[in-house]
C-alpha atoms as a PDB file:
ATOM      1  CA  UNK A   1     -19.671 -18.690 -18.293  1.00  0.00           C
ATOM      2  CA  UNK A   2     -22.822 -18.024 -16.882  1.00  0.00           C
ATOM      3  CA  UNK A   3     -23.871 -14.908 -15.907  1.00  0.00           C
ATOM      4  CA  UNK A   4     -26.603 -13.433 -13.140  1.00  0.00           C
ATOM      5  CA  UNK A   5     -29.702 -12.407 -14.689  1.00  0.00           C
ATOM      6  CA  UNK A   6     -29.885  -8.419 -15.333  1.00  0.00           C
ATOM      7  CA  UNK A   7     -33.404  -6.822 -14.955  1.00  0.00           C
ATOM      8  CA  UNK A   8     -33.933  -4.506 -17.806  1.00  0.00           C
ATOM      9  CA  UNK A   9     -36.747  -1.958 -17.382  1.00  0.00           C
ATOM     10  CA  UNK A  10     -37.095   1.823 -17.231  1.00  0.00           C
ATOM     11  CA  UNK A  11     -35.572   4.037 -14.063  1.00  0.00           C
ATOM     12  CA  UNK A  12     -38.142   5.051 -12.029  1.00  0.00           C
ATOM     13  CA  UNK A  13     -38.387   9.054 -10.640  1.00  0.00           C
ATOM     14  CA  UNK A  14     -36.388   8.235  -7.735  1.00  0.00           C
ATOM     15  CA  UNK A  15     -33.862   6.280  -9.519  1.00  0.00           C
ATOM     16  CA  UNK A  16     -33.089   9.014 -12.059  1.00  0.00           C
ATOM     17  CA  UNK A  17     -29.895  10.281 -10.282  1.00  0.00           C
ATOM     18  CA  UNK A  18     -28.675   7.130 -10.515  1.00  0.00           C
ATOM     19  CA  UNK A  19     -29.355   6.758 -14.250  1.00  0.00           C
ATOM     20  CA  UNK A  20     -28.216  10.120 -15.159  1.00  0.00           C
ATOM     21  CA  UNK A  21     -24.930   9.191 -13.224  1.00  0.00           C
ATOM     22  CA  UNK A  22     -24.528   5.861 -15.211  1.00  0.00           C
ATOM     23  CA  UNK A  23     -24.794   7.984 -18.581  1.00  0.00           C
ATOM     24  CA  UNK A  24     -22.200  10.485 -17.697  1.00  0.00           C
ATOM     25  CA  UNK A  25     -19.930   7.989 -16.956  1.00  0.00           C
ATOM     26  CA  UNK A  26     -20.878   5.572 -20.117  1.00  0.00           C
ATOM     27  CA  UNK A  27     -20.007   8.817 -22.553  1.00  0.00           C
ATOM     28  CA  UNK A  28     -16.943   9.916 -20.285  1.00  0.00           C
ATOM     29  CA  UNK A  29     -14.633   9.261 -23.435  1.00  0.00           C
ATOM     30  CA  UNK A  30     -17.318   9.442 -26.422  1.00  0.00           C
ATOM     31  CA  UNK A  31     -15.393  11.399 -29.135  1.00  0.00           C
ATOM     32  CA  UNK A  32     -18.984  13.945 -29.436  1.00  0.00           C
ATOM     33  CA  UNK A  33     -19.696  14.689 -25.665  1.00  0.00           C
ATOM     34  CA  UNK A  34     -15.778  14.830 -25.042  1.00  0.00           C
ATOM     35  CA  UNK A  35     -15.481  17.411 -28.562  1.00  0.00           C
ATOM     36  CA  UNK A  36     -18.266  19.570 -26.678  1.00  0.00           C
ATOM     37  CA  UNK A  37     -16.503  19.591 -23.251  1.00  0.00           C
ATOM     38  CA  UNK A  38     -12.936  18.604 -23.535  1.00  0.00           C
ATOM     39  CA  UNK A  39     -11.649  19.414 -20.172  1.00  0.00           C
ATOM     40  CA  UNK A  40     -12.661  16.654 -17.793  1.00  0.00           C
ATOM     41  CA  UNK A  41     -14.003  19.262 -15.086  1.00  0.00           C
ATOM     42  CA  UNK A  42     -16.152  21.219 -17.748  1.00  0.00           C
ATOM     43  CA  UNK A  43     -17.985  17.542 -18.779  1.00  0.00           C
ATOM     44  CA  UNK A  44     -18.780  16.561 -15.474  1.00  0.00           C
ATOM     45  CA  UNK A  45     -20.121  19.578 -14.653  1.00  0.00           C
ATOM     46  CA  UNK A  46     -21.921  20.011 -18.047  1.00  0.00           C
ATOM     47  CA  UNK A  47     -23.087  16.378 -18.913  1.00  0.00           C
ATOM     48  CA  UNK A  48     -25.534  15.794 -16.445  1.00  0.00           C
ATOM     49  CA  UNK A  49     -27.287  18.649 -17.568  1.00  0.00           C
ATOM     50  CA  UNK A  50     -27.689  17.096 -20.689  1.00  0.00           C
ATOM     51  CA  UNK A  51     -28.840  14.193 -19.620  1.00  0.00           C
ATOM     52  CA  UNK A  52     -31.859  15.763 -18.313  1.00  0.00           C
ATOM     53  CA  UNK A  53     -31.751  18.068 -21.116  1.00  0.00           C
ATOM     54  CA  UNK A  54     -29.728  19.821 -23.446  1.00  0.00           C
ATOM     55  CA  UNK A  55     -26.770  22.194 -21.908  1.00  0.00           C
ATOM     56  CA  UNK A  56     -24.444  24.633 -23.290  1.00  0.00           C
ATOM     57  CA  UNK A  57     -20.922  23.308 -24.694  1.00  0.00           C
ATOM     58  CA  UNK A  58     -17.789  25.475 -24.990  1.00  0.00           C
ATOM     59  CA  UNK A  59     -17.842  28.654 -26.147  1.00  0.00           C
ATOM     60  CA  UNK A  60     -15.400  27.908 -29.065  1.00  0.00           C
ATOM     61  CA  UNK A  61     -17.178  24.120 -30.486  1.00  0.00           C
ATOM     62  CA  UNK A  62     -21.064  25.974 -29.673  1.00  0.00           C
ATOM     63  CA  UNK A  63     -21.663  26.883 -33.304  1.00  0.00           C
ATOM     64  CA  UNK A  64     -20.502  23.158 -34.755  1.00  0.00           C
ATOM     65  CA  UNK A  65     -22.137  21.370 -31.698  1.00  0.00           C
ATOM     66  CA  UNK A  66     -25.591  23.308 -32.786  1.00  0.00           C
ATOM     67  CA  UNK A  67     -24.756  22.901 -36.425  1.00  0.00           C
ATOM     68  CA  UNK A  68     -24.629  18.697 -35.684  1.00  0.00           C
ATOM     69  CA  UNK A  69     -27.972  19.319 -33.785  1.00  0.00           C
ATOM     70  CA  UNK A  70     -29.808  20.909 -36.645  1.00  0.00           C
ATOM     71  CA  UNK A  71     -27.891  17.963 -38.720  1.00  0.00           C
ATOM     72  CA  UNK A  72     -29.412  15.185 -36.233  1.00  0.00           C
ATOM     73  CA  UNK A  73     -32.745  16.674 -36.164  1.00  0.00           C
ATOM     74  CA  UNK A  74     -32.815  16.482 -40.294  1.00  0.00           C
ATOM     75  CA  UNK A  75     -32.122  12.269 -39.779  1.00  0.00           C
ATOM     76  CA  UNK A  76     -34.611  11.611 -37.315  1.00  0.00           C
ATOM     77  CA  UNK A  77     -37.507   9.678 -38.526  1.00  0.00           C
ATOM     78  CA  UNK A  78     -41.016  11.474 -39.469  1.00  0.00           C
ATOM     79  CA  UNK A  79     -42.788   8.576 -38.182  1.00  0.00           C
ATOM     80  CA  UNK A  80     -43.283   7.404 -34.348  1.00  0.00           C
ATOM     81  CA  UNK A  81     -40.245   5.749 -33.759  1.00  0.00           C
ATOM     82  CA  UNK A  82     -37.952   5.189 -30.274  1.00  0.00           C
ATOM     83  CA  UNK A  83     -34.522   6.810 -29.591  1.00  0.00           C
ATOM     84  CA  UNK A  84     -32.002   4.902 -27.949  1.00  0.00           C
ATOM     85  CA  UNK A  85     -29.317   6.610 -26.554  1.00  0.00           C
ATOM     86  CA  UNK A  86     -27.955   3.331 -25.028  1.00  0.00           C
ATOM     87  CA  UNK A  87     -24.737   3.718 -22.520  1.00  0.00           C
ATOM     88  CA  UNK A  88     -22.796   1.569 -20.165  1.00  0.00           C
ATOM     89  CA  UNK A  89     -20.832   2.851 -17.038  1.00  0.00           C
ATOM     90  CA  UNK A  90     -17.084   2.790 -17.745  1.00  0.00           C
ATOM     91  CA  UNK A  91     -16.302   0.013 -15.515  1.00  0.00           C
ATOM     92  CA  UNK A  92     -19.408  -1.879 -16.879  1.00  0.00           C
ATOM     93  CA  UNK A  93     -18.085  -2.044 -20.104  1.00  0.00           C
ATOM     94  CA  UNK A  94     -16.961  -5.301 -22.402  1.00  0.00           C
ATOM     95  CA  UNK A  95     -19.392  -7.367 -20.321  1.00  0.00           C
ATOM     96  CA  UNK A  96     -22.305  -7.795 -23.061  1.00  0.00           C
ATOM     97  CA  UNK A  97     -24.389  -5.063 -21.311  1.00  0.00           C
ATOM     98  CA  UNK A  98     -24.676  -3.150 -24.056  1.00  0.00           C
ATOM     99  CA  UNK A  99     -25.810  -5.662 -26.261  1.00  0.00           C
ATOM    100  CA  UNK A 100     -28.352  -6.897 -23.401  1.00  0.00           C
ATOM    101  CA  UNK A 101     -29.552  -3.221 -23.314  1.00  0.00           C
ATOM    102  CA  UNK A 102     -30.050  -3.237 -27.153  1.00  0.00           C
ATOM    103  CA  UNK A 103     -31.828  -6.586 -27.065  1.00  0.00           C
ATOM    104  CA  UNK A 104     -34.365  -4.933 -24.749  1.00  0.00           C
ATOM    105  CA  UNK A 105     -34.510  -2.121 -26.464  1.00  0.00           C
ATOM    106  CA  UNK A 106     -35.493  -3.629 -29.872  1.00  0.00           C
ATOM    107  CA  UNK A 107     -37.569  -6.421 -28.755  1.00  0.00           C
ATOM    108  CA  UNK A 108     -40.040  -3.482 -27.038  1.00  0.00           C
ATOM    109  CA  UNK A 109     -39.739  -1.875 -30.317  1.00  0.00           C
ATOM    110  CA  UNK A 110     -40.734  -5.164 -32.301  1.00  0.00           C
ATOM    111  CA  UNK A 111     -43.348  -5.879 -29.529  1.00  0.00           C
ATOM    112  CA  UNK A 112     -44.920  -2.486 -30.235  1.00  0.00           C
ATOM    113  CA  UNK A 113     -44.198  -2.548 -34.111  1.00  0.00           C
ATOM    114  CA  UNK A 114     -42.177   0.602 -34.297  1.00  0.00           C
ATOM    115  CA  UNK A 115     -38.594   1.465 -35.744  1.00  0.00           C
ATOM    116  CA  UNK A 116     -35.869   2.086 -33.654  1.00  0.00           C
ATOM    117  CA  UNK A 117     -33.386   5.414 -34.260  1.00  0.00           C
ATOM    118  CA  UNK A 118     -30.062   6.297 -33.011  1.00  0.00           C
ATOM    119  CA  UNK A 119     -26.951   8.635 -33.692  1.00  0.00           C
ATOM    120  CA  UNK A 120     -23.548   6.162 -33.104  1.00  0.00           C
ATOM    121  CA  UNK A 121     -21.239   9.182 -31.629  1.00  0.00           C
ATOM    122  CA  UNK A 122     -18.220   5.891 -31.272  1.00  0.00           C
ATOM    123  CA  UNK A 123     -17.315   4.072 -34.337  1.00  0.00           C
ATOM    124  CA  UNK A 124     -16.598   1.237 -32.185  1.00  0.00           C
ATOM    125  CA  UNK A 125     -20.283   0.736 -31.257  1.00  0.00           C
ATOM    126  CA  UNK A 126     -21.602   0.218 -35.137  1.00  0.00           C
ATOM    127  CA  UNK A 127     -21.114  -3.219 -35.175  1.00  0.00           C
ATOM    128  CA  UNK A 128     -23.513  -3.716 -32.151  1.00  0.00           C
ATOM    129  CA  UNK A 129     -25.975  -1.672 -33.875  1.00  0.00           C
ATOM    130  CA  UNK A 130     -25.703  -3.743 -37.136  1.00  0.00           C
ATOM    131  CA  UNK A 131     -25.579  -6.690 -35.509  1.00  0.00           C
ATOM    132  CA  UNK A 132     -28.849  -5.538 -33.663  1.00  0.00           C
ATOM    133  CA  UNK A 133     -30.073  -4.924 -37.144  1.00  0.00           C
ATOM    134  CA  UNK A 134     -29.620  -1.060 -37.612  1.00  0.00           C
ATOM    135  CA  UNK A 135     -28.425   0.410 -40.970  1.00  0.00           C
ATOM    136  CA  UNK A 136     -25.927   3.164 -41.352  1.00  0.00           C
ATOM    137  CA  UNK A 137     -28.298   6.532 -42.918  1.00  0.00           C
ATOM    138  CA  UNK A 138     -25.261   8.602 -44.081  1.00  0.00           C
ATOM    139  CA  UNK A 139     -23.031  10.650 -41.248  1.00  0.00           C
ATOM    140  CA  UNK A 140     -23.047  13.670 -39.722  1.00  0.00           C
ATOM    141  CA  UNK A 141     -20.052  16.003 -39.902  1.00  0.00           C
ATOM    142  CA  UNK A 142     -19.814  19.729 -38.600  1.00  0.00           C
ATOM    143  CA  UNK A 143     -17.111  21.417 -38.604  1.00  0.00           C
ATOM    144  CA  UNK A 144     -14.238  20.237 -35.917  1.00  0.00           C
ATOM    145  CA  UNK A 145     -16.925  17.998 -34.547  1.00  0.00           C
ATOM    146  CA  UNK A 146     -16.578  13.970 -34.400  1.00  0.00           C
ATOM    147  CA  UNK A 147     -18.625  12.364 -36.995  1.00  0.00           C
ATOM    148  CA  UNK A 148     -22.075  10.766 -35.791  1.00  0.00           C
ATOM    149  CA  UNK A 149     -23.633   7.618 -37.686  1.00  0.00           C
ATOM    150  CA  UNK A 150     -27.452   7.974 -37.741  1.00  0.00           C
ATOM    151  CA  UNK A 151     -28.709   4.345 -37.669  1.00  0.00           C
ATOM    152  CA  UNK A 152     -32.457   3.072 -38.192  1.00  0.00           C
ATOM    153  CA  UNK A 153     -34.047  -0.457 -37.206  1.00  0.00           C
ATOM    154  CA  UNK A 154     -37.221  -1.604 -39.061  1.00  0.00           C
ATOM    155  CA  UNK A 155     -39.108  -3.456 -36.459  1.00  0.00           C
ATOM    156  CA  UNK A 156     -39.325  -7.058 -37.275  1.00  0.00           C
ATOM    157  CA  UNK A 157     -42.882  -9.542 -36.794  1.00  0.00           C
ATOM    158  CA  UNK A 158     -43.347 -12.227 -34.624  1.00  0.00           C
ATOM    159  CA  UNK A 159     -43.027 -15.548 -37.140  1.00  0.00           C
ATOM    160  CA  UNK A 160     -45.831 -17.211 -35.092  1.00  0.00           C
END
């Protein structure tokens, strides 16, 4: 099957709605953003927010949604590295995107020789990431909260 051509390339100012809109729908069921706001009113309302930046989750998951935080913050990388929160709009989905995104994603990292770091908040997206050449760090576990997979990508040389 051959498929159109899909630009990859960062939103610009004006496009941001647009991206932030994409993201809230591509984690609309993720087990993390969905354990912060359960009801679907409260994450729509709350996820664009974090999008842009961090919001406030329910009262009653705040204290293990901040506990994961402080957990995520211990995984990330010391050295200059990118973090690739990589999402597909719901009705996107099961097309390869995803794996076109990644491919992006880590060839910028290769180009500019630095690793690439991510939290897996779906078990159903680790086998892109390996596949993509990410390795599994350990996992993340608060509380009630869904588990998170922190996941690190050496960058790889040109064999010229």
């Amino acid at each position: 099957m051959i498929r159109p051509s899909t630009e990859i390339r960062s939103a610009t100012v004006d496009e941001m709605p647009r991206a932030i809109s994409a993201l809230v729908a591509a984690f609309l069921t993720d087990p993390f953003g969905r354990f912060m706001w359960p009801s679907p009113h409260d994450y729509l309302s709350a996820a664009p927010g974090v999008a842009r930046e961090f919001a406030t989750a329910e009262p009653q998951h705040l204290d293990d949604v901040l506990g994961t935080f402080e957990k995520m913050a211990q995984w990330h990388p010391d050295e200059p590295h990118w973090y690739l929160p990589i999402g597909v709009e719901p009705t996107a989905q099961g097309r390869g995107l995803g794996a076109e995104l990644m491919r992006h994603a880590v060839a910028r990292c290769d180009d500019e020789g630095v690793l690439a770091y991510l939290e897996s908040s779906n078990p159903r997206n680790i086998s892109l990431y390996l596949r993509s050449g990410f390795e599994v760090m350990g996992e993340i576990q608060v509380g009630a909260a869904p588990v998170l997979t922190p996941m690190v990508r050496q960058p790889r040389r040109s064999r010229l």
